[in-house]
PDB file of N, CA and C in Angstrom:
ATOM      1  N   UNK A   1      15.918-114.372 -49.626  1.00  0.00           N
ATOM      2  CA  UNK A   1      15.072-113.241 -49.881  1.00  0.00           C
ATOM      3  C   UNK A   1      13.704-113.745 -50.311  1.00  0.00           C
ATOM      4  N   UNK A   2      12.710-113.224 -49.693  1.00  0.00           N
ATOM      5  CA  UNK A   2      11.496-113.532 -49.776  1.00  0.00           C
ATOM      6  C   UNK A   2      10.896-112.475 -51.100  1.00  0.00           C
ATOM      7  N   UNK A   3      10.515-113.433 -51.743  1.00  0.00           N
ATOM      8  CA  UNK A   3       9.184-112.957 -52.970  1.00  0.00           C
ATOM      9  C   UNK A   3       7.788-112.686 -52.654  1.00  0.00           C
ATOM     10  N   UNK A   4       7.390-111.843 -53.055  1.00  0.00           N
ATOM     11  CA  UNK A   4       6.232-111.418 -52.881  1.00  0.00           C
ATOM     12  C   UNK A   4       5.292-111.182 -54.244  1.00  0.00           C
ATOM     13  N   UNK A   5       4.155-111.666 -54.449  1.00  0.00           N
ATOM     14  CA  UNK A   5       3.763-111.341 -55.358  1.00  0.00           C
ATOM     15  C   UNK A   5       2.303-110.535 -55.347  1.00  0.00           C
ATOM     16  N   UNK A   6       2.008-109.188 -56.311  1.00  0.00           N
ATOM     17  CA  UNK A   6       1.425-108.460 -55.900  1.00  0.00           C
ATOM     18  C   UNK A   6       0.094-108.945 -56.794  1.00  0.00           C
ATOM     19  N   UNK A   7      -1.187-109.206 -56.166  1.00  0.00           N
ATOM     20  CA  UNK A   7      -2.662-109.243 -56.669  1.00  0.00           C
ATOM     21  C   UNK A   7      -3.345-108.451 -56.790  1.00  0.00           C
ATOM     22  N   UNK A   8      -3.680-107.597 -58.168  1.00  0.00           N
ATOM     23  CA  UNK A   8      -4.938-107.079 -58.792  1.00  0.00           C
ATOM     24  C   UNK A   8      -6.111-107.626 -58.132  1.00  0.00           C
ATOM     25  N   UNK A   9      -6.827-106.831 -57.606  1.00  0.00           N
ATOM     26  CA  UNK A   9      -8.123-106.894 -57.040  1.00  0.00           C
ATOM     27  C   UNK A   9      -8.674-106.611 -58.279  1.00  0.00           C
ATOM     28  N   UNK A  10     -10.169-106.851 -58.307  1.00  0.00           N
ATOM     29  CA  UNK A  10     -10.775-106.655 -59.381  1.00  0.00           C
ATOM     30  C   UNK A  10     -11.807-105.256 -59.235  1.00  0.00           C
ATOM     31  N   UNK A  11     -11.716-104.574 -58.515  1.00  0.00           N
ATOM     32  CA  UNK A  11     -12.498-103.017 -58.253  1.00  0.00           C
ATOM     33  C   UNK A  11     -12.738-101.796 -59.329  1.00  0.00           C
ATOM     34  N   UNK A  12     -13.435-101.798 -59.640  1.00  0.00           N
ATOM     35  CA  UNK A  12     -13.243-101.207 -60.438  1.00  0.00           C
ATOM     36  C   UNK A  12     -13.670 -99.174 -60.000  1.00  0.00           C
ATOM     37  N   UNK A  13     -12.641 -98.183 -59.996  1.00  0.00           N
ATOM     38  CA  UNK A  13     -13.177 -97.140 -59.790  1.00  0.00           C
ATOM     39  C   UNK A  13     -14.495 -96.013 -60.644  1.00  0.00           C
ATOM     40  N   UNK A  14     -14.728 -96.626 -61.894  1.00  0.00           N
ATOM     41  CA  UNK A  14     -15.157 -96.148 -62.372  1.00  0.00           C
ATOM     42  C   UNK A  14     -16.344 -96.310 -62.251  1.00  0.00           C
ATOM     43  N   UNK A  15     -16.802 -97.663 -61.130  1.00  0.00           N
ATOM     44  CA  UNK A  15     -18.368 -97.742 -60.850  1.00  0.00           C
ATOM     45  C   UNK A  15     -19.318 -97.014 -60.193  1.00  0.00           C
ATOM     46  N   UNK A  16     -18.468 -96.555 -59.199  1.00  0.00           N
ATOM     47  CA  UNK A  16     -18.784 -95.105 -58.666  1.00  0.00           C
ATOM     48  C   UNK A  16     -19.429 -94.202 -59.408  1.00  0.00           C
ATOM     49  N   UNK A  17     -18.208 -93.432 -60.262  1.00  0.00           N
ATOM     50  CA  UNK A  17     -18.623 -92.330 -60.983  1.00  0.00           C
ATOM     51  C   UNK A  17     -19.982 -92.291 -61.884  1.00  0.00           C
ATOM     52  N   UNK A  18     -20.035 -93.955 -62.627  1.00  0.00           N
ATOM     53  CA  UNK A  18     -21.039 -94.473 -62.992  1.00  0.00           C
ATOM     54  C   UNK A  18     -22.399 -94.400 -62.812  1.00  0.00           C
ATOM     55  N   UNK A  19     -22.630 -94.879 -60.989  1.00  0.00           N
ATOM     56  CA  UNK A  19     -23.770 -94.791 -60.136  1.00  0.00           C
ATOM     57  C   UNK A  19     -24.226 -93.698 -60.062  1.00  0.00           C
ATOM     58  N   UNK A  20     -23.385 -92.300 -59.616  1.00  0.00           N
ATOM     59  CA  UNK A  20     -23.500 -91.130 -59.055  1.00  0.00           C
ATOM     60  C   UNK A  20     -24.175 -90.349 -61.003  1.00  0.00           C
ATOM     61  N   UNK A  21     -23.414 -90.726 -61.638  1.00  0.00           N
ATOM     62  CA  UNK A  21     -23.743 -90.194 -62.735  1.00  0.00           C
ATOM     63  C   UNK A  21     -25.475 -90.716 -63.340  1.00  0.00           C
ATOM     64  N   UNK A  22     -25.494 -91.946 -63.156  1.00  0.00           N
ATOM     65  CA  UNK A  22     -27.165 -92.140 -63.285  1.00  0.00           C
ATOM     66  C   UNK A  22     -27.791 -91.817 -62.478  1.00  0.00           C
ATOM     67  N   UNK A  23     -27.866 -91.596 -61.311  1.00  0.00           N
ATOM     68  CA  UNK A  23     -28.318 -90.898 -59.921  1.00  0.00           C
ATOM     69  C   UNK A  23     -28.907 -89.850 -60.258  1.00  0.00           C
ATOM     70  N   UNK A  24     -27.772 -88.691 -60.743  1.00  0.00           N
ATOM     71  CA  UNK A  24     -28.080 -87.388 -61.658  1.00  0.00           C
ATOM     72  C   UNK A  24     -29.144 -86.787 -62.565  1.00  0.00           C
ATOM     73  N   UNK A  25     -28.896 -87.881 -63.399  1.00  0.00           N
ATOM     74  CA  UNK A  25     -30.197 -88.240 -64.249  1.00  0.00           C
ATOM     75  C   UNK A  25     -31.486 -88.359 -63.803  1.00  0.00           C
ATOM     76  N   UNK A  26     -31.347 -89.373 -63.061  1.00  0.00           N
ATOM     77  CA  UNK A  26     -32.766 -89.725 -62.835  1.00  0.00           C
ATOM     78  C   UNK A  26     -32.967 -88.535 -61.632  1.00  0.00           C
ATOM     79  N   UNK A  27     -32.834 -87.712 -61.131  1.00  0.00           N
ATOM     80  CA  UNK A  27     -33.367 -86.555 -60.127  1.00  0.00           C
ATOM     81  C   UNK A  27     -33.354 -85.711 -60.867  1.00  0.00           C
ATOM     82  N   UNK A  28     -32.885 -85.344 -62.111  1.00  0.00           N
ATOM     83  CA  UNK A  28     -33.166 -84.570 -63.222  1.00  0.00           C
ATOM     84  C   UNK A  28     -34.273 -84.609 -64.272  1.00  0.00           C
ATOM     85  N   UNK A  29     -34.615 -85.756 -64.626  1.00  0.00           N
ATOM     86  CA  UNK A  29     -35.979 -86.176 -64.687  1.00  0.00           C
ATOM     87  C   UNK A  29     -37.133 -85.897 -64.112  1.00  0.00           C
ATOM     88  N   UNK A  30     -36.435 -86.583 -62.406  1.00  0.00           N
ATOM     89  CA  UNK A  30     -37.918 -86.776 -61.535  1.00  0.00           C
ATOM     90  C   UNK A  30     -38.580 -84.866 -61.743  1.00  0.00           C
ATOM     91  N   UNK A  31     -37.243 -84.017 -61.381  1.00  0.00           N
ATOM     92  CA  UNK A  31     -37.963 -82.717 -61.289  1.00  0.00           C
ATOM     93  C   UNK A  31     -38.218 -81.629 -62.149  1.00  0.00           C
ATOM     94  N   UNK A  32     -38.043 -82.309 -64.136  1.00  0.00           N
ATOM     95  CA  UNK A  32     -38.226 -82.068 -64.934  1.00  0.00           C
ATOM     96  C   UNK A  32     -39.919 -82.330 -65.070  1.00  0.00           C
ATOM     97  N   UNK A  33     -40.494 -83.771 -64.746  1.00  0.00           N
ATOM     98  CA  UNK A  33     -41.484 -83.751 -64.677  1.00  0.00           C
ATOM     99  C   UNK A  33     -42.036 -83.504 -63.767  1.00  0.00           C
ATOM    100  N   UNK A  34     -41.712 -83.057 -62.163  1.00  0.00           N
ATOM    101  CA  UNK A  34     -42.608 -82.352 -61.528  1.00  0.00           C
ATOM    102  C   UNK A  34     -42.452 -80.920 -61.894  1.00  0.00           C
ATOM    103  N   UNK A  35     -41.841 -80.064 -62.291  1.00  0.00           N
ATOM    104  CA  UNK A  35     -41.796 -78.562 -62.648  1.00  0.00           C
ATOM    105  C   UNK A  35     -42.286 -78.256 -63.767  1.00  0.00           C
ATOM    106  N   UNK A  36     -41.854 -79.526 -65.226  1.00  0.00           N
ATOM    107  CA  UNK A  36     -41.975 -78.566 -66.189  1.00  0.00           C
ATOM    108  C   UNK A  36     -43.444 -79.153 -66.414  1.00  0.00           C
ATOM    109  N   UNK A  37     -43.985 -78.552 -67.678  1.00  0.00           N
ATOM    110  CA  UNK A  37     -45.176 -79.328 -68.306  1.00  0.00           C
ATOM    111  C   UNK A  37     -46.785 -78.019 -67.591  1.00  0.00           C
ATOM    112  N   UNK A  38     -46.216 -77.326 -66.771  1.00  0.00           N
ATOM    113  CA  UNK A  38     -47.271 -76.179 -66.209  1.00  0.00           C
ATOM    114  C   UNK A  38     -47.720 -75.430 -67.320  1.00  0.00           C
ATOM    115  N   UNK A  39     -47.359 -74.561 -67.546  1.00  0.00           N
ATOM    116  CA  UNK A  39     -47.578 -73.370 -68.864  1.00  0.00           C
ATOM    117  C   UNK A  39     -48.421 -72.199 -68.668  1.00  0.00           C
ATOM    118  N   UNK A  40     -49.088 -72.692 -67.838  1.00  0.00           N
ATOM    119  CA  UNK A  40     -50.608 -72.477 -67.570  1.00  0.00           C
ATOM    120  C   UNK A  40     -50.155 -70.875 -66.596  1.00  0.00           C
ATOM    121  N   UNK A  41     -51.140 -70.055 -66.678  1.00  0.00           N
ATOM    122  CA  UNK A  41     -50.985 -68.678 -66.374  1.00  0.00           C
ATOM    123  C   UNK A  41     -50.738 -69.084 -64.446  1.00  0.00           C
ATOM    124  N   UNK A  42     -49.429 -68.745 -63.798  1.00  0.00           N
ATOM    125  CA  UNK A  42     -49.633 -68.710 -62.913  1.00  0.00           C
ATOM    126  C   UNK A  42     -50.412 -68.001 -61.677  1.00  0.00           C
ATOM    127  N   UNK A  43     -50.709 -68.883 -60.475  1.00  0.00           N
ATOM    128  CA  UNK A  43     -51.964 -68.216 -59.786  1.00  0.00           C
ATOM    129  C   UNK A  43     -50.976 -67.881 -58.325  1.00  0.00           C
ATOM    130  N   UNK A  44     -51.209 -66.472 -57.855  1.00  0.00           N
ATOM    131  CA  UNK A  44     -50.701 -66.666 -56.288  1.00  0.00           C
ATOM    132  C   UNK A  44     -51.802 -67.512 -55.206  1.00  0.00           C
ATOM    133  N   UNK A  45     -50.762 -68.650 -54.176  1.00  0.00           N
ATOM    134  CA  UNK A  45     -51.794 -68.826 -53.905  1.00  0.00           C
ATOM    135  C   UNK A  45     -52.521 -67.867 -52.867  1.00  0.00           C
ATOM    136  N   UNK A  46     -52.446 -66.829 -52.218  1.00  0.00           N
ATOM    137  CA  UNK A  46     -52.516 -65.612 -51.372  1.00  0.00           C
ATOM    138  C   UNK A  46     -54.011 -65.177 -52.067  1.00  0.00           C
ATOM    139  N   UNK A  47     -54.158 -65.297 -53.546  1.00  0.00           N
ATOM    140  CA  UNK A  47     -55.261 -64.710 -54.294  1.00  0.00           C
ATOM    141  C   UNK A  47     -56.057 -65.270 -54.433  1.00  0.00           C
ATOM    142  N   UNK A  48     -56.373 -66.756 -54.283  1.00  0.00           N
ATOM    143  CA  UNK A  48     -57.383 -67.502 -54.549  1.00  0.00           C
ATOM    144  C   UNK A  48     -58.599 -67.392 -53.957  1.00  0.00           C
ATOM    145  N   UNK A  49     -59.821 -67.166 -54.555  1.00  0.00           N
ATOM    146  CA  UNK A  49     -60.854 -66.841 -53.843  1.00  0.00           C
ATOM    147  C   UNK A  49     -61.294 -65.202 -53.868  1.00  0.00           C
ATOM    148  N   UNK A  50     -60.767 -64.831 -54.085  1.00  0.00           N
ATOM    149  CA  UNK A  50     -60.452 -63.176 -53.837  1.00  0.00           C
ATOM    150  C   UNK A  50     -60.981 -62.431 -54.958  1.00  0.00           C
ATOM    151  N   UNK A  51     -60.736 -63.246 -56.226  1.00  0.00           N
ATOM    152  CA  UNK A  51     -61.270 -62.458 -57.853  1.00  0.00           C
ATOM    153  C   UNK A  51     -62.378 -63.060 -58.188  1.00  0.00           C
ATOM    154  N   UNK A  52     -62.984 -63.158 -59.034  1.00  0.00           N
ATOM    155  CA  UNK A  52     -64.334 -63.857 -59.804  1.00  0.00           C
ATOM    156  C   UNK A  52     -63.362 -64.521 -61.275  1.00  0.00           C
ATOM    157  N   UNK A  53     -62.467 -64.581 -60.871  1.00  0.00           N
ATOM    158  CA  UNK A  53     -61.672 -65.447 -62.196  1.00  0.00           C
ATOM    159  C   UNK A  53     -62.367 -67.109 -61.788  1.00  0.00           C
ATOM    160  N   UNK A  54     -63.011 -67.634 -60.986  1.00  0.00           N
ATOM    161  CA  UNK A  54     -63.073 -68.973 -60.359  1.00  0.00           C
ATOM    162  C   UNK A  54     -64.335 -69.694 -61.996  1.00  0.00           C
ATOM    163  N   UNK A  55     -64.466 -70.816 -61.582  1.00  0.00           N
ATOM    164  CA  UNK A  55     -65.266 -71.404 -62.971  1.00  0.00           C
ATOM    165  C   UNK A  55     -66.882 -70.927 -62.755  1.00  0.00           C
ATOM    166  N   UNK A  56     -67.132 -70.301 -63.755  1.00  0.00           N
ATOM    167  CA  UNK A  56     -68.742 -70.135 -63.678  1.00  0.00           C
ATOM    168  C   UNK A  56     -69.630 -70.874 -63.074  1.00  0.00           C
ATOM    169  N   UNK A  57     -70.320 -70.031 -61.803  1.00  0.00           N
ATOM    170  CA  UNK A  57     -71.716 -70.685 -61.644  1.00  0.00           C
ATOM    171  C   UNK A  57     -72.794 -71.524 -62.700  1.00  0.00           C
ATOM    172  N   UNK A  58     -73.362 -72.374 -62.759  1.00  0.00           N
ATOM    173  CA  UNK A  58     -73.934 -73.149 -63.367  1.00  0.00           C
ATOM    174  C   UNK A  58     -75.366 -72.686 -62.988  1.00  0.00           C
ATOM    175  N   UNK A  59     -76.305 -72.282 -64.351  1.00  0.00           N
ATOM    176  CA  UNK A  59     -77.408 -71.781 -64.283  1.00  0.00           C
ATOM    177  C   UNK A  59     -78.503 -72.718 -64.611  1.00  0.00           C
ATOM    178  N   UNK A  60     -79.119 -72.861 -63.431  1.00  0.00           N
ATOM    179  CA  UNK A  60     -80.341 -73.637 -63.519  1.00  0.00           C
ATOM    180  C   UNK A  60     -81.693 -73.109 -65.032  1.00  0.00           C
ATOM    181  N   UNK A  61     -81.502 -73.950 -65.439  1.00  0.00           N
ATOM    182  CA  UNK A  61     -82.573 -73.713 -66.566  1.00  0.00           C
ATOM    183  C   UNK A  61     -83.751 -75.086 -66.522  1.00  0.00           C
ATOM    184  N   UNK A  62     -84.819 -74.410 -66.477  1.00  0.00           N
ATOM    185  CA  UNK A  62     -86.129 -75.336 -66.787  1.00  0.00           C
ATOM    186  C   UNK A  62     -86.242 -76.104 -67.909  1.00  0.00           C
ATOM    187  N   UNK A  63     -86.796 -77.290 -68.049  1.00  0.00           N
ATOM    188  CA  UNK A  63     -86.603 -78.161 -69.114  1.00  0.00           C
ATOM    189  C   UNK A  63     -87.614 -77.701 -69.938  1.00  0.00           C
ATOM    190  N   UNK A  64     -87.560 -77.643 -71.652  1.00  0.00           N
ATOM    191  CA  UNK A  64     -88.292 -76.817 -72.227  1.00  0.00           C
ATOM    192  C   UNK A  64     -89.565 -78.021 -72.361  1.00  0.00           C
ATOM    193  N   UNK A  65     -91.054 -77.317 -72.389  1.00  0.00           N
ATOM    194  CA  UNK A  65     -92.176 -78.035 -72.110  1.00  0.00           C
ATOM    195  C   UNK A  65     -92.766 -78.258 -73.685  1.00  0.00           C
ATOM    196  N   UNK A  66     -93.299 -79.338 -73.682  1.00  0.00           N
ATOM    197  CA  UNK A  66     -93.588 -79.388 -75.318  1.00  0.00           C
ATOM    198  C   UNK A  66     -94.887 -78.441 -75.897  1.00  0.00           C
ATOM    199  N   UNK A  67     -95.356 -77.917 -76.786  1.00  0.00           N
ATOM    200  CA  UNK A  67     -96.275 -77.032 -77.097  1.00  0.00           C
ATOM    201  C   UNK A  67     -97.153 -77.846 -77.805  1.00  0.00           C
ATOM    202  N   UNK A  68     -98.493 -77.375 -76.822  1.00  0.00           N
ATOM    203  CA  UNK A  68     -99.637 -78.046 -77.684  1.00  0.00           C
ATOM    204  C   UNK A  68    -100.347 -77.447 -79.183  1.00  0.00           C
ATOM    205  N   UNK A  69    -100.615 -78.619 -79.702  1.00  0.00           N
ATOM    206  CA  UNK A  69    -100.554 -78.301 -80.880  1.00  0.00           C
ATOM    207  C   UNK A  69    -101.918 -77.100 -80.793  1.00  0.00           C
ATOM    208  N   UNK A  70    -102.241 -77.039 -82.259  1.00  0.00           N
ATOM    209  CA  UNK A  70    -103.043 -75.277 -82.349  1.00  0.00           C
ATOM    210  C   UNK A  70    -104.234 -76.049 -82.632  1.00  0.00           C
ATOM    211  N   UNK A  71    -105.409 -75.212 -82.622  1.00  0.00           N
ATOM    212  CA  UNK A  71    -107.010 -75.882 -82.991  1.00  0.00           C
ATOM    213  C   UNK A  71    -107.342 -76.419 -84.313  1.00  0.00           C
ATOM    214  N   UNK A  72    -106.596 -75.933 -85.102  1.00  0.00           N
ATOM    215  CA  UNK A  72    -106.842 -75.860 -86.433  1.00  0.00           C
ATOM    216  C   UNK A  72    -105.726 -77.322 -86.835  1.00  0.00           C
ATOM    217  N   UNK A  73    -105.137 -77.878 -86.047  1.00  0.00           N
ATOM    218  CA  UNK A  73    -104.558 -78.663 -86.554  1.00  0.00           C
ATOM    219  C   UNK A  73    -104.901 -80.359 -86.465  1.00  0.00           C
TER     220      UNK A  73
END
């Protein structure tokens, strides 16, 4: 009668679950910081252009000229 003897591989199943489980994480992250962190009043974009909510025109102003002094001085 022939013996056989049986060998433990060294595999481990739990590396899997491991991988897939940091995987998780980190795509939970990635779209934590692309989504969250906004706050900011949302805009449609359909509306843009459309209101006068946009950043103020910038008003040209003349540079103030120095004043000559008076006769008496």
């Amino acid at each position: 009668m022939d013996e056989f003897s049986h060998t433990k591989t060294n595999t481990s199943s739990g590396s899997g679950i491991g991988f897939l489980v940091a995987a998780v994480i980190v795509v939970l992250v990635l779209l934590y910081a692309l989504f969250a962190g906004g706050g900011g009043t949302p805009v449609d974009p359909a509306t843009v252009g459309t209101t006068d909510q946009g950043a103020p025109a910038l008003e040209e102003t003349a540079p103030t000229q120095p004043v000559a002094p008076a006769v008496g001085e």
